[in-house]
Structures are given as C-alpha cells and as structure tokens.
PDB file of N, CA and C in Angstrom:
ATOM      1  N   UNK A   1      54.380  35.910 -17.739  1.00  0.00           N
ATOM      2  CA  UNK A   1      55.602  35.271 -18.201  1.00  0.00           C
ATOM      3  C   UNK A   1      55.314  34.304 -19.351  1.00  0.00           C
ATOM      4  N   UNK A   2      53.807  33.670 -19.386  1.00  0.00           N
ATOM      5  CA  UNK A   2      53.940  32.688 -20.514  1.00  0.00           C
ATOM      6  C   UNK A   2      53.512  32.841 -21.822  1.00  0.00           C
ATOM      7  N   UNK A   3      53.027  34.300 -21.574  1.00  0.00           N
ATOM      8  CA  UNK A   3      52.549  35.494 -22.973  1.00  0.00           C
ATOM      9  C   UNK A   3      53.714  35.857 -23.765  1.00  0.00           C
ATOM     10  N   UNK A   4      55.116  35.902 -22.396  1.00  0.00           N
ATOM     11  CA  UNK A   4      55.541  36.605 -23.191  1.00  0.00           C
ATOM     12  C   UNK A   4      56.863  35.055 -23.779  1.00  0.00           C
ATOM     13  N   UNK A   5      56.748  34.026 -23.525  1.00  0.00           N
ATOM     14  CA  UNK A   5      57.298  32.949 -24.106  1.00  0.00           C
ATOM     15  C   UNK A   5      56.929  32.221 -25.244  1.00  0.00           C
ATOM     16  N   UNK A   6      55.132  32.518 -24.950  1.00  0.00           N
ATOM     17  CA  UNK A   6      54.379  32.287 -26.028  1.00  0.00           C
ATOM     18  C   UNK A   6      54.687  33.227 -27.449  1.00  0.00           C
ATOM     19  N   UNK A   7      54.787  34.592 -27.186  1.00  0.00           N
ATOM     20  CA  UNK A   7      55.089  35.610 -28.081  1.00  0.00           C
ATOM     21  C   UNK A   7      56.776  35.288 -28.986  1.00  0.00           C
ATOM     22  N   UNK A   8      57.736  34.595 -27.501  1.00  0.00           N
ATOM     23  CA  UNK A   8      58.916  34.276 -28.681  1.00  0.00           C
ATOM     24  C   UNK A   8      58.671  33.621 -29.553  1.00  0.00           C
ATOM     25  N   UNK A   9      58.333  32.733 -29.057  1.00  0.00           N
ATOM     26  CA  UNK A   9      57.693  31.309 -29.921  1.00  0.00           C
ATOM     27  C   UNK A   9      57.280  31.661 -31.048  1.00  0.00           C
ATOM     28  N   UNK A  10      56.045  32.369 -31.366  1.00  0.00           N
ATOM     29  CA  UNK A  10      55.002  32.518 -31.847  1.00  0.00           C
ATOM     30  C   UNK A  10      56.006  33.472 -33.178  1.00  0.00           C
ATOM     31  N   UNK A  11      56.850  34.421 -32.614  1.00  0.00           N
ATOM     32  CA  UNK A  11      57.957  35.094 -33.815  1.00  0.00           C
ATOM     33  C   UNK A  11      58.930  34.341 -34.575  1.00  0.00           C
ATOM     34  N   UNK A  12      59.095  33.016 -34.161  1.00  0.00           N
ATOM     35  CA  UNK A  12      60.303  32.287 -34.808  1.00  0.00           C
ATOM     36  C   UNK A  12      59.255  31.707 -35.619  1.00  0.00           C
ATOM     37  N   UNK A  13      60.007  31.158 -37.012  1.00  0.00           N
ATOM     38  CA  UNK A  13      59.419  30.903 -38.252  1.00  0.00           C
ATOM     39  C   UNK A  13      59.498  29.147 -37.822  1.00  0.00           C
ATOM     40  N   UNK A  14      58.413  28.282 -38.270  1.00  0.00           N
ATOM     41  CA  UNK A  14      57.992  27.087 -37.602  1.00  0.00           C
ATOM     42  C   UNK A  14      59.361  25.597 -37.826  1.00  0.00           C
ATOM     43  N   UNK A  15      60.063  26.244 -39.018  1.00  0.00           N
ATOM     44  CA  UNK A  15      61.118  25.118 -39.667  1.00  0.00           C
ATOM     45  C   UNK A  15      62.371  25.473 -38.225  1.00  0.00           C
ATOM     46  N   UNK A  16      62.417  26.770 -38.130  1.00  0.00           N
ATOM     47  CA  UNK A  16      63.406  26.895 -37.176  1.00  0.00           C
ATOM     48  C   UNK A  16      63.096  26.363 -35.730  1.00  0.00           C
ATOM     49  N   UNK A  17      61.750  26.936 -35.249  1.00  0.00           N
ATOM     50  CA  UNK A  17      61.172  26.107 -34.043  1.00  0.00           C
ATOM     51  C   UNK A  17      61.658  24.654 -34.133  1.00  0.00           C
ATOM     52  N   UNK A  18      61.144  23.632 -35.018  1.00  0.00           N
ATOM     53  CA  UNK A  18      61.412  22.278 -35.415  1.00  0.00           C
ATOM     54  C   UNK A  18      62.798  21.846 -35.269  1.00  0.00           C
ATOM     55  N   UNK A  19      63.592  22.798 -35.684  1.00  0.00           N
ATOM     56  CA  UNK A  19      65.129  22.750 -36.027  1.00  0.00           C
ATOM     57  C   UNK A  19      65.290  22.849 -34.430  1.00  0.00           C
ATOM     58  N   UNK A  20      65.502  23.613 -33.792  1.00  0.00           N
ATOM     59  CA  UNK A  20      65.452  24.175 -32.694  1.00  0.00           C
ATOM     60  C   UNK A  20      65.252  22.558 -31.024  1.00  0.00           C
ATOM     61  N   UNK A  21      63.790  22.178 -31.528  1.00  0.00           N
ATOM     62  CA  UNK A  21      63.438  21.496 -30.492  1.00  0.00           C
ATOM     63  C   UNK A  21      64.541  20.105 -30.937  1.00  0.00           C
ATOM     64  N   UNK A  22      64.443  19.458 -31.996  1.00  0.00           N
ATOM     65  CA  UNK A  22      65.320  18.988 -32.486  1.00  0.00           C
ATOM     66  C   UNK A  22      66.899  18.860 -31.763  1.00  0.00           C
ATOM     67  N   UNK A  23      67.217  19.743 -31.683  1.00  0.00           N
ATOM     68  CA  UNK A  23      68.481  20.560 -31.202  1.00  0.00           C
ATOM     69  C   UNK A  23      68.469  20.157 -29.475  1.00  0.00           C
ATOM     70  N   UNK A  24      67.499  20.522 -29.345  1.00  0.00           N
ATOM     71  CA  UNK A  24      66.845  20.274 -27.573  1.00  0.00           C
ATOM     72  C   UNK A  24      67.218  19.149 -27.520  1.00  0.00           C
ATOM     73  N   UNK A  25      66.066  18.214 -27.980  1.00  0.00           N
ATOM     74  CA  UNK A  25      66.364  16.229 -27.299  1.00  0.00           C
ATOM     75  C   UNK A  25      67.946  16.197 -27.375  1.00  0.00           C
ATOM     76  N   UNK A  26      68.759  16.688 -28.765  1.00  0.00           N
ATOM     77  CA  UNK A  26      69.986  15.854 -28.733  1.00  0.00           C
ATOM     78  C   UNK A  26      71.075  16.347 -27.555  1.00  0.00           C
ATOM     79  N   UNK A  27      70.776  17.933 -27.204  1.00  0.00           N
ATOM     80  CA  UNK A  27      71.420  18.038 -26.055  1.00  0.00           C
ATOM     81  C   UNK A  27      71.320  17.694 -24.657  1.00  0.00           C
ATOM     82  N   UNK A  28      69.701  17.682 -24.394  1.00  0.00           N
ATOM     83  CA  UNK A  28      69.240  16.818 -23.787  1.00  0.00           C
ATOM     84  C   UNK A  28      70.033  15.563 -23.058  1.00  0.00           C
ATOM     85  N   UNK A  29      70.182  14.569 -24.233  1.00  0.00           N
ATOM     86  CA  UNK A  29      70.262  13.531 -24.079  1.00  0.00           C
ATOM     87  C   UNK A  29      72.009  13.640 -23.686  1.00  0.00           C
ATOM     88  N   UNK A  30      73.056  14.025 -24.192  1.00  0.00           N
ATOM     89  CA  UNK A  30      74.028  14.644 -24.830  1.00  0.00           C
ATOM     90  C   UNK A  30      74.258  15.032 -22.859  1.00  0.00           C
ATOM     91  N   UNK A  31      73.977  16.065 -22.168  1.00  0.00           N
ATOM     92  CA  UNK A  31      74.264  16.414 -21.077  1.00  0.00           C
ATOM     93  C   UNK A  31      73.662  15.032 -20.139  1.00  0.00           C
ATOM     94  N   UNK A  32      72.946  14.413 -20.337  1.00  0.00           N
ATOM     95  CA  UNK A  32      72.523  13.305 -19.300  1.00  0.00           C
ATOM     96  C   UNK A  32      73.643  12.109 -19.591  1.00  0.00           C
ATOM     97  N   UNK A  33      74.496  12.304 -20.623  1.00  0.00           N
ATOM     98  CA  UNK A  33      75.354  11.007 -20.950  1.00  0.00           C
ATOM     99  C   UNK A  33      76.587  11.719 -20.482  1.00  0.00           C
ATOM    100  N   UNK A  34      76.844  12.888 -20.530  1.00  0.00           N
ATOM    101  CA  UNK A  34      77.368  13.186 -19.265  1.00  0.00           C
ATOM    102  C   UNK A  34      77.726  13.588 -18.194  1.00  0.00           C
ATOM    103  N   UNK A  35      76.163  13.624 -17.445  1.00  0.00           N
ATOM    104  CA  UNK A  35      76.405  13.389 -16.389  1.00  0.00           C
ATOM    105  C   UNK A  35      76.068  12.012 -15.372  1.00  0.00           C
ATOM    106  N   UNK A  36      76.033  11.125 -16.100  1.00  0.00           N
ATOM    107  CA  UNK A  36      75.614   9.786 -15.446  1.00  0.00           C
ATOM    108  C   UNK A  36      76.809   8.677 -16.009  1.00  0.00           C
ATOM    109  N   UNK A  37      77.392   9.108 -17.588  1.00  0.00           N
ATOM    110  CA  UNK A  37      78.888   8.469 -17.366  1.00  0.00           C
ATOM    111  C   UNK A  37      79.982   9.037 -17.650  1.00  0.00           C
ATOM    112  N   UNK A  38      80.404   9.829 -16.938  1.00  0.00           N
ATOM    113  CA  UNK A  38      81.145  11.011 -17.066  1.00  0.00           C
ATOM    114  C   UNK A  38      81.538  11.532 -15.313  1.00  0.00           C
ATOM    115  N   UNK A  39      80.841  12.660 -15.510  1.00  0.00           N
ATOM    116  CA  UNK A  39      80.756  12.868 -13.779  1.00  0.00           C
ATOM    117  C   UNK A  39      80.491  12.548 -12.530  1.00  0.00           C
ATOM    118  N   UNK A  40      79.367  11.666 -12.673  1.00  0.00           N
ATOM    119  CA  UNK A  40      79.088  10.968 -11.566  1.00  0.00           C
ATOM    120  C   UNK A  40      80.479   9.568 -11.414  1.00  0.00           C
ATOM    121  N   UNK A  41      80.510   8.764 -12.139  1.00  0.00           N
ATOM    122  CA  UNK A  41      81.562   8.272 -11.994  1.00  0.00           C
ATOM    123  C   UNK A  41      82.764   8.689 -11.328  1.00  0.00           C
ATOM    124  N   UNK A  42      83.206   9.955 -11.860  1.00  0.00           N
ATOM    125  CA  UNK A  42      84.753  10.685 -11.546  1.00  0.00           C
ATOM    126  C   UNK A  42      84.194  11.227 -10.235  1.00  0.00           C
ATOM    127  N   UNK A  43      82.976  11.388  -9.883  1.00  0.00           N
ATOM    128  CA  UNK A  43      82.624  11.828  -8.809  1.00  0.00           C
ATOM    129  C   UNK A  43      83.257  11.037  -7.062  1.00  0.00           C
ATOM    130  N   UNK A  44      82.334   9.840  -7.550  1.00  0.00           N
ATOM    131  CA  UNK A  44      82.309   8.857  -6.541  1.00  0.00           C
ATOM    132  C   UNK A  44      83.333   7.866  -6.688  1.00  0.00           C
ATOM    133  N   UNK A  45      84.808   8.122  -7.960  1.00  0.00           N
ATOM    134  CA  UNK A  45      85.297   6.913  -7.518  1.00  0.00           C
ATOM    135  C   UNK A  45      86.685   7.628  -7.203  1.00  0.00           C
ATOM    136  N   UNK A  46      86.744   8.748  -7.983  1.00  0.00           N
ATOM    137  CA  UNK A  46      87.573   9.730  -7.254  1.00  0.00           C
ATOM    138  C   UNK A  46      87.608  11.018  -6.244  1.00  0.00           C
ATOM    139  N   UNK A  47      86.679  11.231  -6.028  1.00  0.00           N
ATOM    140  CA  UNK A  47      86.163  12.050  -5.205  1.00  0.00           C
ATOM    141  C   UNK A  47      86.430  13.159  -5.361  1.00  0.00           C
ATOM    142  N   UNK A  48      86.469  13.818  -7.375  1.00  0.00           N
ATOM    143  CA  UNK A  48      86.439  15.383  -7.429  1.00  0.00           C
ATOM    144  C   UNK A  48      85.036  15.236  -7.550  1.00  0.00           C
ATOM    145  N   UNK A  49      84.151  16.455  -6.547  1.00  0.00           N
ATOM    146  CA  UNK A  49      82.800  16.298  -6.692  1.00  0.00           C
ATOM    147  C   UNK A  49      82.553  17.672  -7.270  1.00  0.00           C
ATOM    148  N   UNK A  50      83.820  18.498  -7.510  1.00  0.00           N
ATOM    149  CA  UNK A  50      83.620  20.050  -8.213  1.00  0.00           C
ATOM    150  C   UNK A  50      83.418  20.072  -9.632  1.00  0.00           C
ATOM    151  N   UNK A  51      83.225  19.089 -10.409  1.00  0.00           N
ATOM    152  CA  UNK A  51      83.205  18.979 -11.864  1.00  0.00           C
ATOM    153  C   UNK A  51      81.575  18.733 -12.230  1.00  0.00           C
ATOM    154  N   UNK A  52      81.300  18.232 -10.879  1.00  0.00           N
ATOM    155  CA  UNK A  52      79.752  17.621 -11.108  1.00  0.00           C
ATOM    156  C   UNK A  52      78.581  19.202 -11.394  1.00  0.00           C
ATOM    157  N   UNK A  53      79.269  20.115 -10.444  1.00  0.00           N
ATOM    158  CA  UNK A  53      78.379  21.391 -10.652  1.00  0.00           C
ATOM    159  C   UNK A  53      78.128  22.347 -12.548  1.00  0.00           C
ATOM    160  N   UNK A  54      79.139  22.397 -12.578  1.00  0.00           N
ATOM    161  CA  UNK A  54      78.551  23.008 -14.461  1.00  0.00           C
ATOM    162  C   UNK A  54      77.981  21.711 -14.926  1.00  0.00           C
ATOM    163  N   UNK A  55      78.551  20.398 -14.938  1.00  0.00           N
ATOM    164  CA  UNK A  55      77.791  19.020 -15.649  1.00  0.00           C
ATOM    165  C   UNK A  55      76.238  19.566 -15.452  1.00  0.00           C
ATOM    166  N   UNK A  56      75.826  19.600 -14.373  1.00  0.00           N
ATOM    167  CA  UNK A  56      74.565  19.431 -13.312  1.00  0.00           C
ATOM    168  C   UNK A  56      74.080  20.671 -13.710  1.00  0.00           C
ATOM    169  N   UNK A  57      74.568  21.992 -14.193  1.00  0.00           N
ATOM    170  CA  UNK A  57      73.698  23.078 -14.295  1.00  0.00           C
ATOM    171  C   UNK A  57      73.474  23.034 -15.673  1.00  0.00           C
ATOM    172  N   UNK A  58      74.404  22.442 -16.584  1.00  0.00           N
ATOM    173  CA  UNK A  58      74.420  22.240 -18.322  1.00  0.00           C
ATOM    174  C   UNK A  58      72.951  21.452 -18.667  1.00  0.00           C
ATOM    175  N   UNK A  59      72.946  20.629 -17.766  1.00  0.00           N
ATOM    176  CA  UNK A  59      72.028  19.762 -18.169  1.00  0.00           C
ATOM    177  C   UNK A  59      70.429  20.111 -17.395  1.00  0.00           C
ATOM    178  N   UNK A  60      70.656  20.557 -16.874  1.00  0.00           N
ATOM    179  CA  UNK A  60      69.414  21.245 -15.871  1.00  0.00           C
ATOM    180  C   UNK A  60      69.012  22.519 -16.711  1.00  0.00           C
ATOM    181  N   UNK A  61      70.042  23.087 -17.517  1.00  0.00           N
ATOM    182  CA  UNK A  61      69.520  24.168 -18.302  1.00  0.00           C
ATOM    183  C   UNK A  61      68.937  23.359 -19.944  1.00  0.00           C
ATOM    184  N   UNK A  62      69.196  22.330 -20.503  1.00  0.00           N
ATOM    185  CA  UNK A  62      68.770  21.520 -21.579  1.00  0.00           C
ATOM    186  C   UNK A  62      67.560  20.927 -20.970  1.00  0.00           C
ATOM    187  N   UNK A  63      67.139  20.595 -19.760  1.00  0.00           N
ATOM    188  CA  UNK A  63      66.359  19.693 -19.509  1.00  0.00           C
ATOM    189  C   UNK A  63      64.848  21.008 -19.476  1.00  0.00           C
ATOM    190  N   UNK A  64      65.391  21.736 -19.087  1.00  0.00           N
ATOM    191  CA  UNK A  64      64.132  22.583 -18.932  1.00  0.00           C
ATOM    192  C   UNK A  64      64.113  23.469 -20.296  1.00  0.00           C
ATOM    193  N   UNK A  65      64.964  24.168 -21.257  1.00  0.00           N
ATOM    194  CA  UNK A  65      65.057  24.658 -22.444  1.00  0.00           C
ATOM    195  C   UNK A  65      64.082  23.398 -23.049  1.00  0.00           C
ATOM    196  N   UNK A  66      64.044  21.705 -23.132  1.00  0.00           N
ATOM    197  CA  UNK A  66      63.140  20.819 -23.650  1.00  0.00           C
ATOM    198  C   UNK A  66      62.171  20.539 -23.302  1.00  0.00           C
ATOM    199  N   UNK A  67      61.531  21.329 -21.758  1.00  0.00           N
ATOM    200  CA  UNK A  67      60.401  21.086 -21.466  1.00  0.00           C
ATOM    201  C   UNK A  67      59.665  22.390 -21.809  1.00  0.00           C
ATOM    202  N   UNK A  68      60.484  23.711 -21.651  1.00  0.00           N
ATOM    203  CA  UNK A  68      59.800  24.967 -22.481  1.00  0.00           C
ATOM    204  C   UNK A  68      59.625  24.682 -23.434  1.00  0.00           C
ATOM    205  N   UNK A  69      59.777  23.687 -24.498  1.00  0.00           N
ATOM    206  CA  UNK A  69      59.484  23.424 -25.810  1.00  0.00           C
ATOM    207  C   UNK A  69      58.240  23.098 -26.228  1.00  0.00           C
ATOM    208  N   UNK A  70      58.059  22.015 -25.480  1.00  0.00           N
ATOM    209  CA  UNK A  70      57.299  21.095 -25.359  1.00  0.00           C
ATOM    210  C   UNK A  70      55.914  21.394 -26.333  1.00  0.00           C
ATOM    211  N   UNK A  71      54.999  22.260 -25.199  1.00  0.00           N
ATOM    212  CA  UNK A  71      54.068  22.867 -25.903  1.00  0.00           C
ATOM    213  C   UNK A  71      53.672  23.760 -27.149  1.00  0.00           C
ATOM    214  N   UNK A  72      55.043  24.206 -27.216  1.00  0.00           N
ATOM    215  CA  UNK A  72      54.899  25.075 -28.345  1.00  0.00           C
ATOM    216  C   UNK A  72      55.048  24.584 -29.925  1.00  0.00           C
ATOM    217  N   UNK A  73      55.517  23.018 -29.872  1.00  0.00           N
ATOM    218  CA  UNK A  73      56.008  22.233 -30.715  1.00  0.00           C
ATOM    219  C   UNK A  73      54.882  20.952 -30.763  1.00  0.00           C
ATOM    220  N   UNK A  74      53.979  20.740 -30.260  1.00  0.00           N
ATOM    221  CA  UNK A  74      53.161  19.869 -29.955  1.00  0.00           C
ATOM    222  C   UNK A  74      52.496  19.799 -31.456  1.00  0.00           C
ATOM    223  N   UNK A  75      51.977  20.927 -31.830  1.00  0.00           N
ATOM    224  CA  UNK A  75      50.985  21.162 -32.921  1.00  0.00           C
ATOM    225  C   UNK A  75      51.852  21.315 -34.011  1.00  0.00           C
ATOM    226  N   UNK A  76      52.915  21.709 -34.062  1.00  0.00           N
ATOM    227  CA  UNK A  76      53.785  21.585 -35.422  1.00  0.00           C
ATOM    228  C   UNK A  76      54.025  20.208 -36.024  1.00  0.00           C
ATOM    229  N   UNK A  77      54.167  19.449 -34.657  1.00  0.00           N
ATOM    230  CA  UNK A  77      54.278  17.805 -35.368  1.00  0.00           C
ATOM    231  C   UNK A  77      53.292  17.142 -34.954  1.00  0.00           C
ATOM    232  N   UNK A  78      52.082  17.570 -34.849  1.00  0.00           N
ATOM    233  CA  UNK A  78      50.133  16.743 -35.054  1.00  0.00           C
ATOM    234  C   UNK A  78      50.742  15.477 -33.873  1.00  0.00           C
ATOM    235  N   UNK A  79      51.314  16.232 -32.832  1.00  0.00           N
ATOM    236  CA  UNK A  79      51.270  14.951 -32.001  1.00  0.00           C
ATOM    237  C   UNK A  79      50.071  14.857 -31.505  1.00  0.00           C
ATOM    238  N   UNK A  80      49.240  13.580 -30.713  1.00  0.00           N
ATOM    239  CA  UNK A  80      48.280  13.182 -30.435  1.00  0.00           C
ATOM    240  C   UNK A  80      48.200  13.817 -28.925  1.00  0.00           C
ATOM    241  N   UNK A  81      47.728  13.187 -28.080  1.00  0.00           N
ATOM    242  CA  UNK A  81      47.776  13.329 -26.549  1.00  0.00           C
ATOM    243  C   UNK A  81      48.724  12.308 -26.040  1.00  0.00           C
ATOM    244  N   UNK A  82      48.262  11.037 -26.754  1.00  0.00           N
ATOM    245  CA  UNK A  82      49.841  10.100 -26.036  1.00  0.00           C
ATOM    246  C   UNK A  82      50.819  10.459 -26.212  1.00  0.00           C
ATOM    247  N   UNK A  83      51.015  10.886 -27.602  1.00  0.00           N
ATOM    248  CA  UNK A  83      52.517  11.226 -28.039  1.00  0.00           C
ATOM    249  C   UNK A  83      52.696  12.272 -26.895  1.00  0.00           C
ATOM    250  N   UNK A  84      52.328  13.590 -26.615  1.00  0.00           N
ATOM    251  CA  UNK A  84      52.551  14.504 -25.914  1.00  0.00           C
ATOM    252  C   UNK A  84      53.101  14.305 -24.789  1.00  0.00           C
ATOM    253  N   UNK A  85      52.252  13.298 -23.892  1.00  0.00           N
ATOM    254  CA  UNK A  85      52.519  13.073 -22.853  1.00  0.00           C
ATOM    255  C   UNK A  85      53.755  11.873 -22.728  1.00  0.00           C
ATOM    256  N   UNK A  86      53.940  11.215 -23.829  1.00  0.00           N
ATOM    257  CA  UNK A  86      55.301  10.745 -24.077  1.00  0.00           C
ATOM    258  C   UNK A  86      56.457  11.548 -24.131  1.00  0.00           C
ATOM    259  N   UNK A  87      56.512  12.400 -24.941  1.00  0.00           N
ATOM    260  CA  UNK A  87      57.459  13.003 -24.916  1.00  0.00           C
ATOM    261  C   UNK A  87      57.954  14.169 -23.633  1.00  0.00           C
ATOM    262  N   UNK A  88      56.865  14.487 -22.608  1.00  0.00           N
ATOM    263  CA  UNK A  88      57.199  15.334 -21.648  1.00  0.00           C
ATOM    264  C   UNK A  88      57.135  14.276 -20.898  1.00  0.00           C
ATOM    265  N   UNK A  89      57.021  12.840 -20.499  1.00  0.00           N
ATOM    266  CA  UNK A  89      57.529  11.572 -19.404  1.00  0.00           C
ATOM    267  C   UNK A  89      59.003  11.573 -20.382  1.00  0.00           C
ATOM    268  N   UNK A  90      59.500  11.587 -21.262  1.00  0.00           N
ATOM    269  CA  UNK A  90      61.123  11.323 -21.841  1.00  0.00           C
ATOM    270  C   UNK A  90      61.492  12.406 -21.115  1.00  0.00           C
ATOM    271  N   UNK A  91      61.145  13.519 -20.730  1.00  0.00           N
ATOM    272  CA  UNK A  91      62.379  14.300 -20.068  1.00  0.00           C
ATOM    273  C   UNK A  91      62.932  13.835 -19.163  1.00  0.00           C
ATOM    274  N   UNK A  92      62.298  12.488 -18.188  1.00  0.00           N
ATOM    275  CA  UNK A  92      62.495  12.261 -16.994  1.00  0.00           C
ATOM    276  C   UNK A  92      63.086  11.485 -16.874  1.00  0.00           C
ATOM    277  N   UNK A  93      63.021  10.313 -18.020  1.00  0.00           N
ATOM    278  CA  UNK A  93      64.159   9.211 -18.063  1.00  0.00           C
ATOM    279  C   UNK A  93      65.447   9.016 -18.533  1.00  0.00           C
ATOM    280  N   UNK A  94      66.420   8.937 -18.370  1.00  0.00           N
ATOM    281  CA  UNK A  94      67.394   9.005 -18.974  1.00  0.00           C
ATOM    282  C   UNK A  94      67.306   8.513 -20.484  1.00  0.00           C
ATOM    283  N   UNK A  95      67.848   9.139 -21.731  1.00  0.00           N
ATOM    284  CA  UNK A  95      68.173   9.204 -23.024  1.00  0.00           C
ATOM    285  C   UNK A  95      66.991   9.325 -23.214  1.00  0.00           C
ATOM    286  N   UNK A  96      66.153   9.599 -23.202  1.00  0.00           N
ATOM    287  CA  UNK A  96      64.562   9.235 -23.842  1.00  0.00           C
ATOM    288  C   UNK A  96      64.234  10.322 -24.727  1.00  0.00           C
ATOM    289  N   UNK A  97      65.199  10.906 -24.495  1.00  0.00           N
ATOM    290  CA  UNK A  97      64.682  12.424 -25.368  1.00  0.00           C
ATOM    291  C   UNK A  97      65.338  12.314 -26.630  1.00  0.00           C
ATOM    292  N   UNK A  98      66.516  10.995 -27.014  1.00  0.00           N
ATOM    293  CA  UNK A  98      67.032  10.433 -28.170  1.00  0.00           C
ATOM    294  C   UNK A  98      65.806   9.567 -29.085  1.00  0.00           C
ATOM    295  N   UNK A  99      64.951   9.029 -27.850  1.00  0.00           N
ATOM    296  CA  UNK A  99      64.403   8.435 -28.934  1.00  0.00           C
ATOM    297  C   UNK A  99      62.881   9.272 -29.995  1.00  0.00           C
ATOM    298  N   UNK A 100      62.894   9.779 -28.620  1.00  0.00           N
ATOM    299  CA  UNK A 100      61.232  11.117 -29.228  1.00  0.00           C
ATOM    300  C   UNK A 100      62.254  12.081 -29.910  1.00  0.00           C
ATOM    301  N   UNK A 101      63.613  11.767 -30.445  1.00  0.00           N
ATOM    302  CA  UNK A 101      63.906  12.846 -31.755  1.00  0.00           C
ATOM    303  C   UNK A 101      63.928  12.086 -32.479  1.00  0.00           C
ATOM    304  N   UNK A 102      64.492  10.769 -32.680  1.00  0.00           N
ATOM    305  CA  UNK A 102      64.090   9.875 -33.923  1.00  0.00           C
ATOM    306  C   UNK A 102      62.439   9.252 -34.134  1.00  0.00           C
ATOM    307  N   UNK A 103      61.962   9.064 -32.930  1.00  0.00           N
ATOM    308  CA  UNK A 103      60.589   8.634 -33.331  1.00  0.00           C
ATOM    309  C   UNK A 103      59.421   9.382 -33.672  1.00  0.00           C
ATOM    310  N   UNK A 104      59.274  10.607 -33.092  1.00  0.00           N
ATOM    311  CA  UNK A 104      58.112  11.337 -32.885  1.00  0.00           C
ATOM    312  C   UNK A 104      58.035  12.619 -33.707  1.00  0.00           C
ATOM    313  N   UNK A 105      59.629  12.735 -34.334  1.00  0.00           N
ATOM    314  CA  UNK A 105      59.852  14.150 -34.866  1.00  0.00           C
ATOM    315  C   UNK A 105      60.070  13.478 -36.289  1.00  0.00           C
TER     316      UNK A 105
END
C-alpha cells in the first residue's frame, strides 16, 4: 500500500505536491474550526448531535489526507528533523496546521 502512495506522489509534479499540502493545513485547520466552534457547540447546547457526524468525518478525512502528506513533502521543503516532527505533532493540536502553513512552508 505505501509503494503504491509513494508511486502517486512520486507522479505529481513537485509545485503541485507543494500546492496541494498547502491546501491540506488550510483545510485542516478549516474543518477543526468547525468542529470545535461550530458543532460541538450546537451539539451540547442544543442537543442536535446528527450534524456532528459529516463535521467529524470531513475533518477526520483532512486530518489524515495531512498526515499522508507529511512524508512525501518533508524533502521538498529541506525540513530538518525538528521541523518534521513539528509539523506531524500540529496535526494533533488544534489550528496548528495554520501555523506550519505560514511558518514552515
């Protein structure tokens, strides 16, 4: 499976990859804003908890589309080892993936 992820990768031309991961953090960040002020709110203060499921799969599909990235984008922007491991700890915190698109990219 990672031959053949490696192989997409490896066919897209490197400006588009860039463009691409780019694209990642801001949705990223973009589905975590709302689902932490957005849905969860309407969740628990009104108690539709059926809105929370696409929120929750939107962003669960950005969160991992930015961690498939990860590696394949490492060497396009000469990140170091800290940087690296910075930017795959931002998946975990909320917005953090806003700032490793303005800082790191």
């Amino acid at each position: 499976m990672l031959k053949k992820i490696q192989a997409y990768f490896e066919k897209v031309p490197p400006e588009k990859r860039k463009k691409r991961f780019k694209n990642a953090c801001i949705v990223e960040g973009i589905t975590c804003i709302l689902l932490f002020l957005v849905a969860m709110p309407v969740k628990y203060q009104f108690g539709i908890w059926w809105q929370m499921i696409p929120v929750g799969i939107l962003h669960g599909a950005a969160f991992m589309w930015y961690l498939v990235q990860l590696p394949f984008v490492k060497n396009l922007y000469q990140w170091d080892d800290e940087d690296y491991v910075f930017a795959i700890l931002s998946a975990f915190f909320p917005f953090a993936t806003f700032w490793v698109e303005k800082k790191l990219i």
